[in-house]
Protein backbone atom coordinates (compact mmCIF):
# COMPACT_ATOMS: atom_id res chain seq x y z
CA UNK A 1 15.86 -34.21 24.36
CA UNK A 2 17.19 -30.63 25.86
CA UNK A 3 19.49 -31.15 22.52
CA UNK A 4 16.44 -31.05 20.26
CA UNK A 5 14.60 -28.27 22.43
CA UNK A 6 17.97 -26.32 21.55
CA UNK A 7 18.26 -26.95 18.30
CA UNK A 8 14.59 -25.84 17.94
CA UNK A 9 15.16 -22.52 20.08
CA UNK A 10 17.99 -21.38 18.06
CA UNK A 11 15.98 -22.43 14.66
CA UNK A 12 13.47 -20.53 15.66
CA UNK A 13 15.38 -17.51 16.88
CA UNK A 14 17.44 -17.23 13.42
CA UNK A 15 13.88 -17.64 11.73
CA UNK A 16 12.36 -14.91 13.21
CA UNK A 17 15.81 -12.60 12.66
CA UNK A 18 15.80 -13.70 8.63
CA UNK A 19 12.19 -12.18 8.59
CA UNK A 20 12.49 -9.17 11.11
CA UNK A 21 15.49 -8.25 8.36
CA UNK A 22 13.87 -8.91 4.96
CA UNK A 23 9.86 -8.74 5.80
CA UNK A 24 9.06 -10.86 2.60
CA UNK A 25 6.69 -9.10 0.35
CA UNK A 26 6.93 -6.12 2.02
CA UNK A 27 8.38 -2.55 0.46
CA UNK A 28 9.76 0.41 2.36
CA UNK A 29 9.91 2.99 -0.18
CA UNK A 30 7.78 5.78 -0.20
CA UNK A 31 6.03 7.74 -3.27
CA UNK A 32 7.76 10.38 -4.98
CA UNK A 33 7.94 12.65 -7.65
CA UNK A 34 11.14 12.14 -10.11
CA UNK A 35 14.15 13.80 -8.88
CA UNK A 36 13.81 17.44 -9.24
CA UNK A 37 10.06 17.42 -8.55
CA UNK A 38 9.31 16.70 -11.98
CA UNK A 39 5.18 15.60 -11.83
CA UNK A 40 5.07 11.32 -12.71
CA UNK A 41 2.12 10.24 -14.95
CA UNK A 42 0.71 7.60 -12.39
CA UNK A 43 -2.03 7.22 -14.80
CA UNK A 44 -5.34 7.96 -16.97
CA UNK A 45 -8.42 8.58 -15.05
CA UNK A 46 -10.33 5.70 -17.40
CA UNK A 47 -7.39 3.08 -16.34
CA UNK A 48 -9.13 3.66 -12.72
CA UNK A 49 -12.74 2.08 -11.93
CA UNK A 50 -15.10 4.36 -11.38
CA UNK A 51 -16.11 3.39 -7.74
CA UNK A 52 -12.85 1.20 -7.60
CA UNK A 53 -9.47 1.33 -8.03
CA UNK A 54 -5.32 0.67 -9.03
CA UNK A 55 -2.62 -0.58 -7.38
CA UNK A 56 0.58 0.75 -8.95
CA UNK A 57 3.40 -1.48 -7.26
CA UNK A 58 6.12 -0.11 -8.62
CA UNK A 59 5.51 3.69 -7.13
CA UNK A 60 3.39 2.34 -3.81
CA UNK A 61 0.82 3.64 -4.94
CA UNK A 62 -3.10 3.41 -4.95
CA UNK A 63 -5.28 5.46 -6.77
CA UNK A 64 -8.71 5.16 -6.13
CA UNK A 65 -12.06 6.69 -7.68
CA UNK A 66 -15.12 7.94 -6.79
CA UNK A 67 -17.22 9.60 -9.66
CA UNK A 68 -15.78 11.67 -12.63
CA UNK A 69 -12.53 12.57 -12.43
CA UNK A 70 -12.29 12.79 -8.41
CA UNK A 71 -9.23 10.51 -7.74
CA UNK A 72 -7.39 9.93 -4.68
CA UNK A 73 -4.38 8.68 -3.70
CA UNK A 74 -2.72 6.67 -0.94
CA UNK A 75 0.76 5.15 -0.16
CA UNK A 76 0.08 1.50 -1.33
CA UNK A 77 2.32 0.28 2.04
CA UNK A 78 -0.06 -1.12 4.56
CA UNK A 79 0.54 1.17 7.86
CA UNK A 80 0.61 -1.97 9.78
CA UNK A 81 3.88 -3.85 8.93
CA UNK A 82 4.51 -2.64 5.34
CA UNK A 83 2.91 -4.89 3.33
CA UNK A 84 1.46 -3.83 -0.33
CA UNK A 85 -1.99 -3.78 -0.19
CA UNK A 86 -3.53 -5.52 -3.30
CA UNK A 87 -6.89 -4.83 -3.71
CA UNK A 88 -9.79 -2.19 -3.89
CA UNK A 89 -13.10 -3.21 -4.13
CA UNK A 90 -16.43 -1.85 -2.78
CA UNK A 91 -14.93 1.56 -1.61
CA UNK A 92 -12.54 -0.59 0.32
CA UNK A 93 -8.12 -1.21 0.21
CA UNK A 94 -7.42 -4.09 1.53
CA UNK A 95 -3.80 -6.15 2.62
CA UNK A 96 -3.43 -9.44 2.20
CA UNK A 97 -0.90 -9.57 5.24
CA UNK A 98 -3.29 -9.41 8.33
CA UNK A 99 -6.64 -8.23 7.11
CA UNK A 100 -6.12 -4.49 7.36
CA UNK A 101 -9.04 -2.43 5.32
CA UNK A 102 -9.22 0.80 4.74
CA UNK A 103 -11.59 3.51 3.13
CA UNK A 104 -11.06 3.91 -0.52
CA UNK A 105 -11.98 7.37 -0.31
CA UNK A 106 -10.23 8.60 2.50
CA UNK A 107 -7.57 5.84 3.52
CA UNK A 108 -9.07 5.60 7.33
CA UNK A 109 -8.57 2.55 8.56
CA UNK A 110 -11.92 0.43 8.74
CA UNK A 111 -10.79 -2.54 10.06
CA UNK A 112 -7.21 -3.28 12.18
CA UNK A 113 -4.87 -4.57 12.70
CA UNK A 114 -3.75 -1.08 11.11
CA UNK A 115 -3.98 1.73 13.68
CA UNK A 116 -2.86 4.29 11.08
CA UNK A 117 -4.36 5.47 7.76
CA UNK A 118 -2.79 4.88 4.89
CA UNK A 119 -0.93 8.14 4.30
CA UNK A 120 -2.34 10.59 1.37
CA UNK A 121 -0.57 10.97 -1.84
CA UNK A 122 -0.97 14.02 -3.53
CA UNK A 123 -1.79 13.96 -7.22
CA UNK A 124 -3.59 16.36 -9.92
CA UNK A 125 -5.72 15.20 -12.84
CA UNK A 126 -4.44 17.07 -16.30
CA UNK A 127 -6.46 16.44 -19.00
CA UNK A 128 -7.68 13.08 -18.16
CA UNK A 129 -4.53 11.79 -16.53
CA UNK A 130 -3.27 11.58 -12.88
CA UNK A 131 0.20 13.16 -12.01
CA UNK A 132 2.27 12.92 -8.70
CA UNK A 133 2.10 16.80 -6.87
């Protein structure tokens, strides 16, 4: 029996190491311009829901809208253990991870476990479309 409970100990100890290390589904890169500070089409203002909003995986990025062509933009990694967060909805971004919410128009955090907001990106709309800087 103490065999089993030790088997079970170290299982669980090499378990929690694996995903300490690789945080499945989670991303640790932050937003960026291109090298040189070149501004990155993120995207057109009509691509984002008015009152809604994108998720642009592979930049970490959420771009949200209010009315027009006021957009905002957020780091798409949750501020509570890095997970992406995958949806906007009712002026809301939300992670799938551990029910984090935050506002779409601000990025305050709404409802934890987040303590953080999500950090601001900053972007520029150019004749309908949304650039990085």
């Amino acid at each position: 029996m103490l065999v089993g409970a030790g088997v079970a100990v170290v299982a669980g100890a090499g378990g929690f190491a694996w995903y300490a290390v690789t945080k499945p589904g989670t991303r640790v890169t932050t937003p960026s311009s291109t090298p040189g500070g070149t501004p990155t089409a993120l995207a057109t203002v009509a691509e984002i829901p008015e009152g809604g909003g994108v998720i642009l995986e592979s930049q970490n990025v959420v771009l949200t809208r209010e009315t027009g062509d006021k957009v905002h933009a957020f780091s798409a990694v949750c501020t509570h253990q890095g997970c992406i967060v995958n949806q906007v909805a009712n002026g809301q971004i939300s992670c799938p991870c551990h029910g984090s919410v935050f506002n779409a128009n601000t990025g305050a955090v709404e409802t934890g476990p987040a303590q953080a907001p999500l950090p601001a990106v900053p972007v520029t709309v150019v004749n309908g479309s949304v650039y990085t800087g």
